[in-house]
PDB file of N, CA and C in Angstrom:
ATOM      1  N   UNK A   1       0.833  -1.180   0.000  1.00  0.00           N
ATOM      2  CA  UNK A   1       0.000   0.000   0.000  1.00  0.00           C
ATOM      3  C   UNK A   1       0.876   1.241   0.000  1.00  0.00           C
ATOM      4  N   UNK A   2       0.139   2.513  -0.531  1.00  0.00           N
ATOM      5  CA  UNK A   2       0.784   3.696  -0.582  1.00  0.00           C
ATOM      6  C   UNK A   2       0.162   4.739  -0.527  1.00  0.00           C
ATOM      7  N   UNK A   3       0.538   5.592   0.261  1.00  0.00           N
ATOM      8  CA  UNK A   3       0.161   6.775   0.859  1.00  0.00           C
ATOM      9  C   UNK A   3       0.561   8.129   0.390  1.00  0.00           C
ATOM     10  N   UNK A   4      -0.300   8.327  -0.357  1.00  0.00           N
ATOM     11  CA  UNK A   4       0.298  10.303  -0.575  1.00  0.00           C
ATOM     12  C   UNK A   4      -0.808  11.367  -0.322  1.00  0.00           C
ATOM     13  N   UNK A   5      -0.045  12.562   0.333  1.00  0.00           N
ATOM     14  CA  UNK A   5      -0.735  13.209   0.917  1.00  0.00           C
ATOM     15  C   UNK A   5      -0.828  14.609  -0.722  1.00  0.00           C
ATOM     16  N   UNK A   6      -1.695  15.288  -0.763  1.00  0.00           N
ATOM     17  CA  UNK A   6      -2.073  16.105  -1.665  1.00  0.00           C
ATOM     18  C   UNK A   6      -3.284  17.018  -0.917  1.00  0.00           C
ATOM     19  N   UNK A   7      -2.237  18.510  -0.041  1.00  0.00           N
ATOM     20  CA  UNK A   7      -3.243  19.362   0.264  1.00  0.00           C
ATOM     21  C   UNK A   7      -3.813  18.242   1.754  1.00  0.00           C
ATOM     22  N   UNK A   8      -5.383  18.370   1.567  1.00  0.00           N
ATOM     23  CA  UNK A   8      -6.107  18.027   2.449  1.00  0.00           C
ATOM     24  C   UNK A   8      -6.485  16.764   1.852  1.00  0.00           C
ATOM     25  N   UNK A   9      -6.131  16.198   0.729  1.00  0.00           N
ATOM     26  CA  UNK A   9      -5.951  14.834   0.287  1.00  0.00           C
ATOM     27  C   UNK A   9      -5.423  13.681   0.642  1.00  0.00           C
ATOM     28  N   UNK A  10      -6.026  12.358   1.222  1.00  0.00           N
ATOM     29  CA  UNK A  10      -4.514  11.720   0.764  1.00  0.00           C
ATOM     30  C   UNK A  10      -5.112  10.411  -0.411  1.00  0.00           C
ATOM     31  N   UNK A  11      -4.576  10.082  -0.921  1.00  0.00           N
ATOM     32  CA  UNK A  11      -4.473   9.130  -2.117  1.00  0.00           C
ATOM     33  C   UNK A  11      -3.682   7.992  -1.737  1.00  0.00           C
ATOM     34  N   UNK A  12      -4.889   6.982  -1.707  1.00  0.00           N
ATOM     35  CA  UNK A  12      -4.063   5.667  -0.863  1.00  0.00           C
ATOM     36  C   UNK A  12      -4.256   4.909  -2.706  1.00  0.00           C
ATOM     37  N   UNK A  13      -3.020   3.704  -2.821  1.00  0.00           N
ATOM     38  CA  UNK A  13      -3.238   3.147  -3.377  1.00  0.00           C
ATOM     39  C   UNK A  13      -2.824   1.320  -2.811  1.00  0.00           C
ATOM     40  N   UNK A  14      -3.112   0.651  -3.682  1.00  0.00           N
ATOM     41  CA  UNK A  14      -2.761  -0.861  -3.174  1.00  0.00           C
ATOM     42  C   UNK A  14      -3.607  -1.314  -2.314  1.00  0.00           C
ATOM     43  N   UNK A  15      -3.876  -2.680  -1.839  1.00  0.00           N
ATOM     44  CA  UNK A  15      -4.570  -2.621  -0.132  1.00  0.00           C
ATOM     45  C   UNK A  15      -4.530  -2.837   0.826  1.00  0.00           C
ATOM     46  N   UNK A  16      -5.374  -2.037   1.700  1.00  0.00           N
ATOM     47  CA  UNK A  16      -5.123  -1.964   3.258  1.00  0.00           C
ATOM     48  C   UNK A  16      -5.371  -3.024   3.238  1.00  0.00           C
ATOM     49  N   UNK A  17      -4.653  -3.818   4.307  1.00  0.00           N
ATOM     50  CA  UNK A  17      -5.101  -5.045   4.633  1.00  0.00           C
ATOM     51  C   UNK A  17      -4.232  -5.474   6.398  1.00  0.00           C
ATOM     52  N   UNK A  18      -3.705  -4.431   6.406  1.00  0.00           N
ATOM     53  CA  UNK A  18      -2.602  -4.588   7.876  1.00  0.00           C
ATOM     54  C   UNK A  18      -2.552  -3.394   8.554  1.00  0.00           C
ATOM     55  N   UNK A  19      -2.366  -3.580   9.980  1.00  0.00           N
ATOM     56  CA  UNK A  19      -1.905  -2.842  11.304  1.00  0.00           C
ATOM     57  C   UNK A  19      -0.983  -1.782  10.605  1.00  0.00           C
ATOM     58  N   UNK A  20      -0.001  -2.293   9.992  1.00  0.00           N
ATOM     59  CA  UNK A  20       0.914  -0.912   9.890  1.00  0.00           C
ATOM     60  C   UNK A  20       0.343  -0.298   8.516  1.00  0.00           C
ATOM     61  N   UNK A  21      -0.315  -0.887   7.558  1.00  0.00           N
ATOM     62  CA  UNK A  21      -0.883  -0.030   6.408  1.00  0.00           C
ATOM     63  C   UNK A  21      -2.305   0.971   7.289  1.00  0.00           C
ATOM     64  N   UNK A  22      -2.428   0.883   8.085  1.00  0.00           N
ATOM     65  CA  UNK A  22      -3.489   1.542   9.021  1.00  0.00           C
ATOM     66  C   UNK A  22      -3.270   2.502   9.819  1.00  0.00           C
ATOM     67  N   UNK A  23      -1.564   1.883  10.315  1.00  0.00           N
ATOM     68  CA  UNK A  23      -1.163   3.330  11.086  1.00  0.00           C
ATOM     69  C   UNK A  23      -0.300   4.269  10.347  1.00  0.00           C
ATOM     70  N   UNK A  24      -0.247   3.606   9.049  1.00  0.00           N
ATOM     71  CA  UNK A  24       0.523   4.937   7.853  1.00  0.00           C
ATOM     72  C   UNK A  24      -0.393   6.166   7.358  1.00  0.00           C
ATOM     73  N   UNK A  25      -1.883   5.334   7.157  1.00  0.00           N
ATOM     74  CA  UNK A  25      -3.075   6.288   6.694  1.00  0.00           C
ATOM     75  C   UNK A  25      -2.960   7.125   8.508  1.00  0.00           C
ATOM     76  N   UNK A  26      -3.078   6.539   9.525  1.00  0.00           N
ATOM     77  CA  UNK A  26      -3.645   7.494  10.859  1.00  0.00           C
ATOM     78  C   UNK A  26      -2.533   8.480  10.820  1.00  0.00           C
ATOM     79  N   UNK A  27      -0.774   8.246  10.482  1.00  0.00           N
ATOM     80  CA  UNK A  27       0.038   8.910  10.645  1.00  0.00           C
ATOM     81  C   UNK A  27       0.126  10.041   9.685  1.00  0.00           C
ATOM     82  N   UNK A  28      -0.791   9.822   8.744  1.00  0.00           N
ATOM     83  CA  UNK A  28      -1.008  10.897   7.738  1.00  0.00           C
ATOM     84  C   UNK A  28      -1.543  11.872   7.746  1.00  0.00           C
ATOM     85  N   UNK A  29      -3.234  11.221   8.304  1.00  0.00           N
ATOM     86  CA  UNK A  29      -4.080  11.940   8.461  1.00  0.00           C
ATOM     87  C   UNK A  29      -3.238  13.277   9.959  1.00  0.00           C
ATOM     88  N   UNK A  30      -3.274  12.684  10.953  1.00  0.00           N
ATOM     89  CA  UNK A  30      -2.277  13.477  11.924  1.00  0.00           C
ATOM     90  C   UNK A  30      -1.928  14.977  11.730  1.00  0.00           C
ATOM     91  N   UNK A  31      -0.875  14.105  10.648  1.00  0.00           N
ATOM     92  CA  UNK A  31       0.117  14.980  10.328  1.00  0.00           C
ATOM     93  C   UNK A  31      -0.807  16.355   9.295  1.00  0.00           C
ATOM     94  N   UNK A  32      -1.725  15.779   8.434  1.00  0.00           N
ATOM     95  CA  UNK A  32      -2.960  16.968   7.614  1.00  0.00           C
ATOM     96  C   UNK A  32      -3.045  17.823   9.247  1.00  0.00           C
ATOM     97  N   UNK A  33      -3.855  17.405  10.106  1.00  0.00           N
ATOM     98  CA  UNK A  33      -4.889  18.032  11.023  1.00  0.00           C
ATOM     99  C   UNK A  33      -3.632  18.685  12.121  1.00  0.00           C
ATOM    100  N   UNK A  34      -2.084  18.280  12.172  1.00  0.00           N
ATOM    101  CA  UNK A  34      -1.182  19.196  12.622  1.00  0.00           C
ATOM    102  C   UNK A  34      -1.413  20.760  11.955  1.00  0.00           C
ATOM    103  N   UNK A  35      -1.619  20.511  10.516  1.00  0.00           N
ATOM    104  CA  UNK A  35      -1.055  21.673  10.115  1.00  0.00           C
ATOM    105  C   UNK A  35      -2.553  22.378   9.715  1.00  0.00           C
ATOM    106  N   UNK A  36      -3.328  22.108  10.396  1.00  0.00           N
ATOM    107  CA  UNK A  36      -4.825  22.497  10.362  1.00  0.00           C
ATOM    108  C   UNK A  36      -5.849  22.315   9.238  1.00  0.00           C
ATOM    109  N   UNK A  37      -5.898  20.997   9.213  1.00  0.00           N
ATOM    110  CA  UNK A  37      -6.742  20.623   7.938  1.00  0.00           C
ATOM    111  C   UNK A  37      -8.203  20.289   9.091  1.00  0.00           C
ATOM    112  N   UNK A  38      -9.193  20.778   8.303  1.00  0.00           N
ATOM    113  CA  UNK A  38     -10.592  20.336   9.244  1.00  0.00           C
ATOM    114  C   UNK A  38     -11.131  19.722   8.340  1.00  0.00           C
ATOM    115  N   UNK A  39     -10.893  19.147   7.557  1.00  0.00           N
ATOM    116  CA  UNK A  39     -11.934  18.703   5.913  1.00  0.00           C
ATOM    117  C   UNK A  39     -10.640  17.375   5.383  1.00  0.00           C
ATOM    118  N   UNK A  40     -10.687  15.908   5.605  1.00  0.00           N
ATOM    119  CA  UNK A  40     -10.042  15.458   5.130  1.00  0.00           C
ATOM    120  C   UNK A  40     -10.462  14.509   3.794  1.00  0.00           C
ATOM    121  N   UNK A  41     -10.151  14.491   2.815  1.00  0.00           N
ATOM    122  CA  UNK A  41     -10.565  13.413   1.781  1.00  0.00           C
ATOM    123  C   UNK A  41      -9.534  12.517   1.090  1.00  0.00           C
ATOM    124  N   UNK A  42     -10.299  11.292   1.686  1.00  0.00           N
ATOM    125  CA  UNK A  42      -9.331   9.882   1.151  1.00  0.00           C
ATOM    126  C   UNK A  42     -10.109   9.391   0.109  1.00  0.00           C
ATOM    127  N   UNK A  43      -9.277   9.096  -1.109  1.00  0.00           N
ATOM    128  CA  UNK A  43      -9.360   8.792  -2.198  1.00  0.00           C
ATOM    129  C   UNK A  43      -8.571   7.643  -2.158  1.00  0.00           C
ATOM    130  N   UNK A  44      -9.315   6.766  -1.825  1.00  0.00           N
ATOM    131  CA  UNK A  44      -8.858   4.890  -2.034  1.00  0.00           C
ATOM    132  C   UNK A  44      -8.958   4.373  -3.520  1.00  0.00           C
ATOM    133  N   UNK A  45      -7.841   4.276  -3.738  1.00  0.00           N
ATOM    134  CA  UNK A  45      -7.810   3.634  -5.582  1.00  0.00           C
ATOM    135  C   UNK A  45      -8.391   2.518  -5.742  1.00  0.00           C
ATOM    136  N   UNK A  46      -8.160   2.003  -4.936  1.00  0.00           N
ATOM    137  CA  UNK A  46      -8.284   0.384  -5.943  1.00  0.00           C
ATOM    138  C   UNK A  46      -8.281  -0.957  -4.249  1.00  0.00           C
ATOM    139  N   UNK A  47      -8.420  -0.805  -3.189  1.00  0.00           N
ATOM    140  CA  UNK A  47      -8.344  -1.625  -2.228  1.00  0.00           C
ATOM    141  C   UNK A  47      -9.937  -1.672  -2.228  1.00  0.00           C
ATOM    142  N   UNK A  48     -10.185  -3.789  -2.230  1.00  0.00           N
ATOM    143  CA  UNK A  48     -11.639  -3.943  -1.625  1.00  0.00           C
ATOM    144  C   UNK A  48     -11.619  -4.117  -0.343  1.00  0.00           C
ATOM    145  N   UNK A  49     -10.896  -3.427   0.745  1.00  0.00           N
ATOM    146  CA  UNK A  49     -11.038  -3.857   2.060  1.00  0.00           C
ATOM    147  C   UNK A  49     -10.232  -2.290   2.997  1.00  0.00           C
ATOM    148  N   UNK A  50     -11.022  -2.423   3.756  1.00  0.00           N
ATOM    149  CA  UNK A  50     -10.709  -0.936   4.557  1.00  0.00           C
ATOM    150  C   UNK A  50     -10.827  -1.442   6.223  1.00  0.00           C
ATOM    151  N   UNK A  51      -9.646  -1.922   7.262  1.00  0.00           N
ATOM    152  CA  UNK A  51      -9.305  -2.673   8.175  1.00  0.00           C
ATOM    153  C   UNK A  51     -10.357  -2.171   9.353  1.00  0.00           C
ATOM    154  N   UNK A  52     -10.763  -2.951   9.852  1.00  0.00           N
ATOM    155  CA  UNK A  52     -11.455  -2.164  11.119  1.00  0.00           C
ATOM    156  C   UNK A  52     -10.892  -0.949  11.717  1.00  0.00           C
ATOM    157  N   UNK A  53      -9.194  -0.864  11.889  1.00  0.00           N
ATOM    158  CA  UNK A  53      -8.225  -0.204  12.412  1.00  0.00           C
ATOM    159  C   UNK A  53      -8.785   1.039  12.449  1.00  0.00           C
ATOM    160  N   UNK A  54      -8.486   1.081  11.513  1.00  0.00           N
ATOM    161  CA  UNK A  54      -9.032   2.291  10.206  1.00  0.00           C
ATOM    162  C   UNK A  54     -10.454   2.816  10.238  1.00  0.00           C
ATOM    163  N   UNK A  55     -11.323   1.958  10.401  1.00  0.00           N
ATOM    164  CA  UNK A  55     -12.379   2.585  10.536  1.00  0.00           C
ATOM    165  C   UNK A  55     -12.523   2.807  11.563  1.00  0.00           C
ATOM    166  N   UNK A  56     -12.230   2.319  12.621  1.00  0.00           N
ATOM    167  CA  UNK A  56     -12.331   2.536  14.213  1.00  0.00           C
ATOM    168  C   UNK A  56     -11.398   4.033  14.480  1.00  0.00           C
ATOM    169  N   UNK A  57     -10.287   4.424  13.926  1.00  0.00           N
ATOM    170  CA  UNK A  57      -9.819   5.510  13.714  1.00  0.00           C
ATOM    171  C   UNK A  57     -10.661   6.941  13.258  1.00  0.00           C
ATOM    172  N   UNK A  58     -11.022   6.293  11.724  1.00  0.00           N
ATOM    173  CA  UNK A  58     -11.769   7.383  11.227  1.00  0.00           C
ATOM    174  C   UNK A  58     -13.260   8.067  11.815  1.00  0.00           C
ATOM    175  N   UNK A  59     -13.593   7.000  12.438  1.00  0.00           N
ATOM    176  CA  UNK A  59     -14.424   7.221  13.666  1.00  0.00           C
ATOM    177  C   UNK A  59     -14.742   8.410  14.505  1.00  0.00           C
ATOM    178  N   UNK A  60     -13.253   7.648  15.646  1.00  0.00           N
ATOM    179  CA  UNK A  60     -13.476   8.698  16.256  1.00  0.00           C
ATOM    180  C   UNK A  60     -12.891   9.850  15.921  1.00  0.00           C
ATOM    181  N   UNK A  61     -12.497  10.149  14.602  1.00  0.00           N
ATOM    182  CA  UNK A  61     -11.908  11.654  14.007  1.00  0.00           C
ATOM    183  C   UNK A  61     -13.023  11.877  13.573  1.00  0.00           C
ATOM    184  N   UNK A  62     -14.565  11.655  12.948  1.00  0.00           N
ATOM    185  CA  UNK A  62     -16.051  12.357  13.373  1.00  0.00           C
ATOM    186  C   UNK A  62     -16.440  12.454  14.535  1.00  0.00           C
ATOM    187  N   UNK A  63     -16.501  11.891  14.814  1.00  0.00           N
ATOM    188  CA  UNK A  63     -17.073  11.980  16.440  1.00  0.00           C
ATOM    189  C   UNK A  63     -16.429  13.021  17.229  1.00  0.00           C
ATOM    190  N   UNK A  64     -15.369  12.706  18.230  1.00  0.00           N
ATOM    191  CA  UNK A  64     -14.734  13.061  19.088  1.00  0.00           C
ATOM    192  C   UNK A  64     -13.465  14.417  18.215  1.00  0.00           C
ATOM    193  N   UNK A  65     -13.134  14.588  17.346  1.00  0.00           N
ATOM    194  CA  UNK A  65     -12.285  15.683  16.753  1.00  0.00           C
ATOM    195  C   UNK A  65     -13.273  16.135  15.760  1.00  0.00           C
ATOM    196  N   UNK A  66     -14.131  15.861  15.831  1.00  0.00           N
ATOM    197  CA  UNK A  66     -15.340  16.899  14.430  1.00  0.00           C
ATOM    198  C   UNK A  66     -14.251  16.836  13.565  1.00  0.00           C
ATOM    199  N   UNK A  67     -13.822  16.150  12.975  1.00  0.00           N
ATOM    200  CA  UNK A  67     -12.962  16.406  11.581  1.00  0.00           C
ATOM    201  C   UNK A  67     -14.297  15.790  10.385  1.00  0.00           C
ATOM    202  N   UNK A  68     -14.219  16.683   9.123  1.00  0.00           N
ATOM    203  CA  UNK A  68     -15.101  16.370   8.120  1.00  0.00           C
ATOM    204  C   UNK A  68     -13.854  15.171   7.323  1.00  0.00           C
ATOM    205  N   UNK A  69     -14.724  14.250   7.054  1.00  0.00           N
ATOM    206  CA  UNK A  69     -13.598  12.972   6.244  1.00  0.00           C
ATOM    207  C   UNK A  69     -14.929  12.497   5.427  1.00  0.00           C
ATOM    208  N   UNK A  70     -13.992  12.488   3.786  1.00  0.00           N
ATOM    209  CA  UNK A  70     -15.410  12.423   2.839  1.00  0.00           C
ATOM    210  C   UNK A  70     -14.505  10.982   1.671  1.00  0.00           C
ATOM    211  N   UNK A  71     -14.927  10.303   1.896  1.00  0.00           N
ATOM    212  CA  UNK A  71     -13.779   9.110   1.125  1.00  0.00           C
ATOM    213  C   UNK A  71     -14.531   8.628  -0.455  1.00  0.00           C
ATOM    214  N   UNK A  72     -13.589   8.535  -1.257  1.00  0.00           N
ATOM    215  CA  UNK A  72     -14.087   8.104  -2.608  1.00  0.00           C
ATOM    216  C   UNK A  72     -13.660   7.096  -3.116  1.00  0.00           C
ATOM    217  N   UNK A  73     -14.362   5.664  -3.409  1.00  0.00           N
ATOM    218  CA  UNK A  73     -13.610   4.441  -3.602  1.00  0.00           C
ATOM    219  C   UNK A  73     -13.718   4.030  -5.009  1.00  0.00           C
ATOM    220  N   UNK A  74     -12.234   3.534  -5.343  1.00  0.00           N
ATOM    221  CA  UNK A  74     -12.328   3.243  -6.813  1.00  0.00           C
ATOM    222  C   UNK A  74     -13.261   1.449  -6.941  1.00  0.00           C
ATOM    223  N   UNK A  75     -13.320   0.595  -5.733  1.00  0.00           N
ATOM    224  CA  UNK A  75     -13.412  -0.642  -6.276  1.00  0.00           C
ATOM    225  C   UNK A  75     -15.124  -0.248  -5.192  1.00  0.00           C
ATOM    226  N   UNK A  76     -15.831  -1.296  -6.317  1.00  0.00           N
ATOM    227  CA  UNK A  76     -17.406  -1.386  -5.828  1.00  0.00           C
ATOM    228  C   UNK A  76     -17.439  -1.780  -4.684  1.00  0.00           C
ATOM    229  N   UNK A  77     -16.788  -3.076  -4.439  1.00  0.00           N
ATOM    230  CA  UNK A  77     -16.918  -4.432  -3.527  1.00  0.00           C
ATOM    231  C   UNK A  77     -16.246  -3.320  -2.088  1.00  0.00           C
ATOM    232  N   UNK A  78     -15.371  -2.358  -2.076  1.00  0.00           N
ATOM    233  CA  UNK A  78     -15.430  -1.348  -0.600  1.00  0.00           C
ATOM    234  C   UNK A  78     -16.725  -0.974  -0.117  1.00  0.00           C
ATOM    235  N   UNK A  79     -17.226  -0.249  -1.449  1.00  0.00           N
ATOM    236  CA  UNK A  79     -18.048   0.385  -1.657  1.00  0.00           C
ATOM    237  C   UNK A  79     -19.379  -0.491  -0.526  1.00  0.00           C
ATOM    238  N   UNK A  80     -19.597  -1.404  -1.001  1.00  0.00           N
ATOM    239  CA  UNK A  80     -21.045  -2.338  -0.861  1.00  0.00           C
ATOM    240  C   UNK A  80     -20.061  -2.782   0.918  1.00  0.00           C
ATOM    241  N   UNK A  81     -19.255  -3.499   1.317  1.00  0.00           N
ATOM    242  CA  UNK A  81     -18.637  -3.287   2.259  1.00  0.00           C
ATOM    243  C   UNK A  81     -18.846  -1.611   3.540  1.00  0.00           C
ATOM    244  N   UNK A  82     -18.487  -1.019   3.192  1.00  0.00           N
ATOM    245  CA  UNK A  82     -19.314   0.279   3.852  1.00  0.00           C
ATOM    246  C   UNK A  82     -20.606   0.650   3.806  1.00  0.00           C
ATOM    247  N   UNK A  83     -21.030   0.436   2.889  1.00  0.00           N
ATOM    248  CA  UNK A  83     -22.921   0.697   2.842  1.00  0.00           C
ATOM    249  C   UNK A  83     -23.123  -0.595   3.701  1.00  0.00           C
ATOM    250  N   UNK A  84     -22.524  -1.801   3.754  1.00  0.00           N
ATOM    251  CA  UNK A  84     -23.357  -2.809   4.519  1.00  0.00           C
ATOM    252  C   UNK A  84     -22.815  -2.674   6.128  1.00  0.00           C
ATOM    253  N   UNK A  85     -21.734  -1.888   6.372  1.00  0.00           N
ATOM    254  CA  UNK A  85     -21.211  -1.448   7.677  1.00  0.00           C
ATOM    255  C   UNK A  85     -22.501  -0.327   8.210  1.00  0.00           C
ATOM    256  N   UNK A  86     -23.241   0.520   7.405  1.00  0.00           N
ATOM    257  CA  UNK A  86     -23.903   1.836   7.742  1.00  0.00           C
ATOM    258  C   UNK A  86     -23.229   2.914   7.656  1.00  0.00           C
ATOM    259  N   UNK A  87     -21.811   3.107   6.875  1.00  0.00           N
ATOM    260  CA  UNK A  87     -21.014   4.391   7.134  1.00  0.00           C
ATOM    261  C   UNK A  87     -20.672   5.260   5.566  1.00  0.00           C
ATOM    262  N   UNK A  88     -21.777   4.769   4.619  1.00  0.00           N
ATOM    263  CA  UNK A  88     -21.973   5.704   3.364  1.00  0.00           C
ATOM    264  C   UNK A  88     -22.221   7.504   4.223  1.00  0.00           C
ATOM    265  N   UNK A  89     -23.111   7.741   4.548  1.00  0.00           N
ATOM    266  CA  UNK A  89     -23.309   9.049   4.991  1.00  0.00           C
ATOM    267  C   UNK A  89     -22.206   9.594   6.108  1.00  0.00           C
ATOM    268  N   UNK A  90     -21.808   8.716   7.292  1.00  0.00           N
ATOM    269  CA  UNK A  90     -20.638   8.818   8.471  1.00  0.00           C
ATOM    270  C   UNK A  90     -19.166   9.419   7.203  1.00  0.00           C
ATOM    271  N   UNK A  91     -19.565   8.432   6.532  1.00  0.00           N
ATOM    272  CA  UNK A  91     -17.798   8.878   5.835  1.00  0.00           C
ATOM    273  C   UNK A  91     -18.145   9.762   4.145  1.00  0.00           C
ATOM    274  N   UNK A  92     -19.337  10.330   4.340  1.00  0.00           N
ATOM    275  CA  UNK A  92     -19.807  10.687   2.979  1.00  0.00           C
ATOM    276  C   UNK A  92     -18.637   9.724   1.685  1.00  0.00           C
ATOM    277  N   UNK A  93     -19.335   8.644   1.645  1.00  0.00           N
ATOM    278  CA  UNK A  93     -18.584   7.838   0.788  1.00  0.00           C
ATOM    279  C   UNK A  93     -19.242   8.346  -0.879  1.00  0.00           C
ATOM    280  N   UNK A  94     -18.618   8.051  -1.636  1.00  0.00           N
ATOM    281  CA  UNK A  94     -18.722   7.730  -3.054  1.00  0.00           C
ATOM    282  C   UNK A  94     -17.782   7.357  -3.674  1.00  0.00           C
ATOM    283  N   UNK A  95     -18.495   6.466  -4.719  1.00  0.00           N
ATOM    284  CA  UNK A  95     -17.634   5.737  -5.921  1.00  0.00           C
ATOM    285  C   UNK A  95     -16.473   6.859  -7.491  1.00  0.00           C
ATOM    286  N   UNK A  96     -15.333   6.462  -7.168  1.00  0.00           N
ATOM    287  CA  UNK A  96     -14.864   7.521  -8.124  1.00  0.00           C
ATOM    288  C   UNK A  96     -15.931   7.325  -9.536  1.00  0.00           C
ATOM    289  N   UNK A  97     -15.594   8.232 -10.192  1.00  0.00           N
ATOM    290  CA  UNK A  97     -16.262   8.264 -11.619  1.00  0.00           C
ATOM    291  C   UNK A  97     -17.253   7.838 -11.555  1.00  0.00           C
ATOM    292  N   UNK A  98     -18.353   8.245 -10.148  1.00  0.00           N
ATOM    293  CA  UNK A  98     -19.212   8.097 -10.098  1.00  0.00           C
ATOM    294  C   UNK A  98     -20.298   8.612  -9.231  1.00  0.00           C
TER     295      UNK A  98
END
């Protein structure tokens, strides 16, 4: 997996699928909301799987840090994976090029 940050972006590619691909996205995000990002958007390329880690993270960065996090997934099968979690609206999800 790979991590680039762009602005208030980050652009993950490959997939999450591990502890430390989980604490590279949290160490990212961090590092955005150090330098005062309140609006974060992850743009997941191409991973059908997004670790509990991670969502248990992104969590409580709505909740408990009011951070806005709006994620856009390139593969369906995330996609249907989060709508069947309940967190399409929590993570204002959508499908790229779509």
């Amino acid at each position: 997996m790979r991590v680039e940050t762009k602005g208030n972006e980050l652009v993950i590619t490959g997939n999450i699928k591990s502890v430390e691909d989980s604490v590279k996205i949290k160490e990212s995000i961090v590092g955005m909301m150090t330098q005062g990002v309140k609006n974060v958007q992850l743009r997941i390329m191409d991973s059908l799987l997004l670790t509990s880690t991670a969502i248990g993270f992104l969590t409580k960065l709505v909740h408990q840090d009011e951070l806005k996090v709006s994620i856009t997934v390139g593969d369906p099968r995330l996609y249907l994976l989060l709508e069947e979690l309940h967190l399409l609206q929590k993570f204002n999800v959508r499908m790229l090029n779509g």
